[in-house]
N, C-alpha and C. Protein backbone atom coordinates (compact mmCIF):
# COMPACT_ATOMS: atom_id res chain seq x y z
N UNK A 1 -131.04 39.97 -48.94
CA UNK A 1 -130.64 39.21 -47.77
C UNK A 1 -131.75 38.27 -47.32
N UNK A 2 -132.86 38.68 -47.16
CA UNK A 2 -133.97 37.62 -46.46
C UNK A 2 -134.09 36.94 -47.43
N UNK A 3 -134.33 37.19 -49.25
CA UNK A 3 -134.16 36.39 -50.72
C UNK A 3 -133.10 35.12 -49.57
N UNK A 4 -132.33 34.96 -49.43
CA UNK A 4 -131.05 33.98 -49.24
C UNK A 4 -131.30 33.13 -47.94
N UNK A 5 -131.89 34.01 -47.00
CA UNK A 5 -132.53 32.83 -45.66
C UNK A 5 -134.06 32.47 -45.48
N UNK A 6 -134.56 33.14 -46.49
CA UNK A 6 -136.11 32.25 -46.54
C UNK A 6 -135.33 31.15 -47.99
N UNK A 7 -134.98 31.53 -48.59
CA UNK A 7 -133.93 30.15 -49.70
C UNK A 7 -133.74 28.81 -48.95
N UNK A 8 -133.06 29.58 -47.81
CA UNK A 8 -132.08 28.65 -47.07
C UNK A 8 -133.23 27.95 -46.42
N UNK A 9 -134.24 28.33 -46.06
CA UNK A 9 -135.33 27.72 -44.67
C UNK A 9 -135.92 26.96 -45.49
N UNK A 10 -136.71 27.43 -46.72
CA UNK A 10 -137.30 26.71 -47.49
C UNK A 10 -136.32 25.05 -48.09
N UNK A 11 -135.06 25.08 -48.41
CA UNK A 11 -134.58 23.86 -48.89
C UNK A 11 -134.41 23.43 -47.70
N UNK A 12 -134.41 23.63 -46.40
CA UNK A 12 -134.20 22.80 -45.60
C UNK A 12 -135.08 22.25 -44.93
N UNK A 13 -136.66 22.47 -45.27
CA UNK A 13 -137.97 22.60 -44.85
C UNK A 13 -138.43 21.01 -45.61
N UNK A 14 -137.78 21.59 -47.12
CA UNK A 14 -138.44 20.60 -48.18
C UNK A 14 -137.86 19.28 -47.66
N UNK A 15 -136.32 19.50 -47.73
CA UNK A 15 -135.01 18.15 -47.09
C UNK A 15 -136.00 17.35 -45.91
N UNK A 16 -136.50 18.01 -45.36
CA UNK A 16 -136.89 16.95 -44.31
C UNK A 16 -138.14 16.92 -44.23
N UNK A 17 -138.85 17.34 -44.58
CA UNK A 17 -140.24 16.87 -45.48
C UNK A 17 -140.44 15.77 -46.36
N UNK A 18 -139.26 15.82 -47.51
CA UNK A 18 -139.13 14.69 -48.37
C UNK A 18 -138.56 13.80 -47.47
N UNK A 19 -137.83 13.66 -46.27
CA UNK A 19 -137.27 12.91 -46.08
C UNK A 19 -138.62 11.92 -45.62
N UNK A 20 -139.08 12.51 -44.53
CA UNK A 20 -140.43 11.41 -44.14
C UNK A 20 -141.25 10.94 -44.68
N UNK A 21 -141.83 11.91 -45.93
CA UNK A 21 -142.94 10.60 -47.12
C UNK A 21 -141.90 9.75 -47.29
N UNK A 22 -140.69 9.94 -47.87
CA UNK A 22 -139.86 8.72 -48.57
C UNK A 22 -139.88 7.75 -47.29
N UNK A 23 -139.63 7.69 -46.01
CA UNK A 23 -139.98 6.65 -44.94
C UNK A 23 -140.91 6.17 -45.31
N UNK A 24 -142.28 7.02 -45.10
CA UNK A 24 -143.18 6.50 -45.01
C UNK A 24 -143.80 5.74 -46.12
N UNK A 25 -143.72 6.13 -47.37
CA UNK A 25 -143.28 4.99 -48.91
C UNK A 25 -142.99 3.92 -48.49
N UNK A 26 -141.88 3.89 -48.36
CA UNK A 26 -140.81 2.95 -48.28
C UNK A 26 -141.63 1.75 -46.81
N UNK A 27 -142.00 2.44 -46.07
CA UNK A 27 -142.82 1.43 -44.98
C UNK A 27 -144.11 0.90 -45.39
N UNK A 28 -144.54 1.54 -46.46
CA UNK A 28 -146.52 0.58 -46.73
C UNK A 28 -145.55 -0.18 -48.20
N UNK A 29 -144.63 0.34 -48.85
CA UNK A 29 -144.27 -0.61 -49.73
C UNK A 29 -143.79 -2.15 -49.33
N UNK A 30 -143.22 -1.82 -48.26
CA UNK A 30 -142.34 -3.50 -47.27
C UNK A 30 -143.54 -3.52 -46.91
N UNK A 31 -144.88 -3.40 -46.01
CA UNK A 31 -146.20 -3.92 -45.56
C UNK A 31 -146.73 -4.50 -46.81
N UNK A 32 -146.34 -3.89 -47.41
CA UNK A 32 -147.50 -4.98 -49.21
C UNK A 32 -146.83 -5.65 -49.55
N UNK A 33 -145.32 -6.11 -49.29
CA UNK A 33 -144.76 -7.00 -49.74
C UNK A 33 -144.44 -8.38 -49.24
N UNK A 34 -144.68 -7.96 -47.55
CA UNK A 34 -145.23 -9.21 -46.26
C UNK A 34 -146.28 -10.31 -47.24
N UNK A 35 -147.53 -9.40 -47.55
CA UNK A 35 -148.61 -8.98 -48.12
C UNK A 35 -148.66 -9.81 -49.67
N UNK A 36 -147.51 -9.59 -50.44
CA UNK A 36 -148.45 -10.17 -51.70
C UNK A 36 -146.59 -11.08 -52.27
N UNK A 37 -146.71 -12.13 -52.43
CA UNK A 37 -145.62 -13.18 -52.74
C UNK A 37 -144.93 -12.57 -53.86
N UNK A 38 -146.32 -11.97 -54.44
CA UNK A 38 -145.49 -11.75 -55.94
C UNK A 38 -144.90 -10.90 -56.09
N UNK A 39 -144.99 -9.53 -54.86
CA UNK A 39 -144.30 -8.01 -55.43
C UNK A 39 -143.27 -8.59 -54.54
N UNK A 40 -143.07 -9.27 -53.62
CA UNK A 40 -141.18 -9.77 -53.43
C UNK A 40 -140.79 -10.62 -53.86
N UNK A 41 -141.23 -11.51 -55.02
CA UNK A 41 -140.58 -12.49 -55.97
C UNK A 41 -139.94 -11.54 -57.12
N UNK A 42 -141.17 -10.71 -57.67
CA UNK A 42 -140.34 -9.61 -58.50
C UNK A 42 -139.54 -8.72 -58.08
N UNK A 43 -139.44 -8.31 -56.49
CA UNK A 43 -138.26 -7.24 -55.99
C UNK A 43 -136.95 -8.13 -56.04
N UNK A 44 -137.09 -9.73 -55.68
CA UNK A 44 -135.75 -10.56 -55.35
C UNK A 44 -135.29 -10.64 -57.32
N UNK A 45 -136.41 -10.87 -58.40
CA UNK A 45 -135.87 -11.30 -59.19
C UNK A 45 -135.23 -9.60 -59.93
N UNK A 46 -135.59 -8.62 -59.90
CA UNK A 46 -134.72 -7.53 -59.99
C UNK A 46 -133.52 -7.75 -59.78
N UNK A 47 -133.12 -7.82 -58.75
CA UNK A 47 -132.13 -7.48 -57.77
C UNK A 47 -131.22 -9.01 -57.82
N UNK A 48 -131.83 -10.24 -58.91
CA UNK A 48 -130.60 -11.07 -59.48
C UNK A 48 -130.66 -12.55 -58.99
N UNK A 49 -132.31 -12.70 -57.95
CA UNK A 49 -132.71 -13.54 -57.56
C UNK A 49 -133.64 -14.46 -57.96
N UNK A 50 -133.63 -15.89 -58.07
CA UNK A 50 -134.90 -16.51 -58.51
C UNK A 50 -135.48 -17.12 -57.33
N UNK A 51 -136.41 -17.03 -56.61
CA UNK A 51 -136.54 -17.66 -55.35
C UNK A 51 -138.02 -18.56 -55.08
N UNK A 52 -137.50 -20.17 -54.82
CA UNK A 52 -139.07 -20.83 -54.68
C UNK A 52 -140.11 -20.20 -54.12
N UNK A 53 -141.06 -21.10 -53.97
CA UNK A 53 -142.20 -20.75 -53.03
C UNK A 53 -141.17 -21.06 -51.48
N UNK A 54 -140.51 -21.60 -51.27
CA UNK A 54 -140.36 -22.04 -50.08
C UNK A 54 -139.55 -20.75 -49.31
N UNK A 55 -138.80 -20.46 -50.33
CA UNK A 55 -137.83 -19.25 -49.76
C UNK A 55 -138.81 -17.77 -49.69
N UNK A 56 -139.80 -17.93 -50.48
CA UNK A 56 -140.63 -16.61 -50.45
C UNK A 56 -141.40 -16.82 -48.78
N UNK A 57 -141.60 -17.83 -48.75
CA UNK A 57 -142.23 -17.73 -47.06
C UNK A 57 -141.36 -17.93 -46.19
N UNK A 58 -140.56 -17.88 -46.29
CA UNK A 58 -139.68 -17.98 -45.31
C UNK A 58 -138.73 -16.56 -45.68
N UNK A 59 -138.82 -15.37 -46.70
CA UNK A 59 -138.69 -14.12 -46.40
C UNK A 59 -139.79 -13.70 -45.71
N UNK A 60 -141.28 -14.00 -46.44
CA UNK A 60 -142.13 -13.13 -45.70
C UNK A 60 -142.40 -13.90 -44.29
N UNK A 61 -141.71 -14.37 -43.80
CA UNK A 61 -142.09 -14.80 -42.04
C UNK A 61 -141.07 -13.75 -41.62
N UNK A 62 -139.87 -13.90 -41.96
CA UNK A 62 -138.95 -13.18 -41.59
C UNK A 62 -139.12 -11.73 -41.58
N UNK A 63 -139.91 -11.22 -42.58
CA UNK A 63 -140.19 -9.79 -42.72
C UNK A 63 -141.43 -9.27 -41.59
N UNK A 64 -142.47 -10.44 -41.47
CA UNK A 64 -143.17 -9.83 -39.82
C UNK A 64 -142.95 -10.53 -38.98
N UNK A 65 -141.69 -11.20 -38.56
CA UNK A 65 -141.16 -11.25 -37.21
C UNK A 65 -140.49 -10.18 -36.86
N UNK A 66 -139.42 -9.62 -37.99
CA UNK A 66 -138.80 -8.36 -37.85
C UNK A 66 -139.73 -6.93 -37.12
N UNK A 67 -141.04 -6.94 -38.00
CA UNK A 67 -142.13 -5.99 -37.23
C UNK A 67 -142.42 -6.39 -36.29
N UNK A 68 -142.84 -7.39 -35.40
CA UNK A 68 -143.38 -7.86 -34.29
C UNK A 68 -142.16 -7.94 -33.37
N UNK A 69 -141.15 -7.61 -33.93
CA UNK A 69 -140.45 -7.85 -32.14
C UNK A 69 -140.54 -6.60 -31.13
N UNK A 70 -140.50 -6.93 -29.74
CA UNK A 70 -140.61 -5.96 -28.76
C UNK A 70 -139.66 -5.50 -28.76
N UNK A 71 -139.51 -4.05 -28.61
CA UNK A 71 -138.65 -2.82 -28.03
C UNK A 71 -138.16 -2.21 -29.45
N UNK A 72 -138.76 -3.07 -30.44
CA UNK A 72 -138.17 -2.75 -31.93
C UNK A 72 -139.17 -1.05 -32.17
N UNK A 73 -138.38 -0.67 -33.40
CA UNK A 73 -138.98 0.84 -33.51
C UNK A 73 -140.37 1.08 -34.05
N UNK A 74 -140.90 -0.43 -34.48
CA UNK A 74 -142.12 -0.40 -35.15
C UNK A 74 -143.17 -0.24 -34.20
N UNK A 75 -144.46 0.83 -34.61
CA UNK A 75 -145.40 1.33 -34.35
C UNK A 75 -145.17 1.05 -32.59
């Protein structure tokens, strides 16, 4: 019986454990990508995009105005 609810505590321990590194990944990966032209020229051209210089700054403006606005959830 306790075999089955320390089971149970433990996968639900890990579930939301993993859940926050993967946030937190996922948030210094978009900060390096503000950050460097080329790792979001290669995320847009993945994903089926070819995009100038012109459109790359004008994602990455868009990507820290999104951080900088007030009442927003960032830091």
């Amino acid at each position: 019986m306790w075999t089955v609810i320390i089971s149970i505590i433990t996968l639900i321990v890990g579930a939301v454990g993993g859940f926050f590194v993967g946030v937190f990944y996922l948030r210094k990966q978009l900060e390096k990508m503000q950050n460097d032209p080329e790792m979001l020229k290669k995320m847009a051209k993945q994903m089926g995009y070819n995009m100038n210089n012109q459109q790359l700054q004008k994602a990455q403006q868009m990507m820290k105005n999104q951080n900088q606005r007030p009442g927003g959830r960032r830091r």
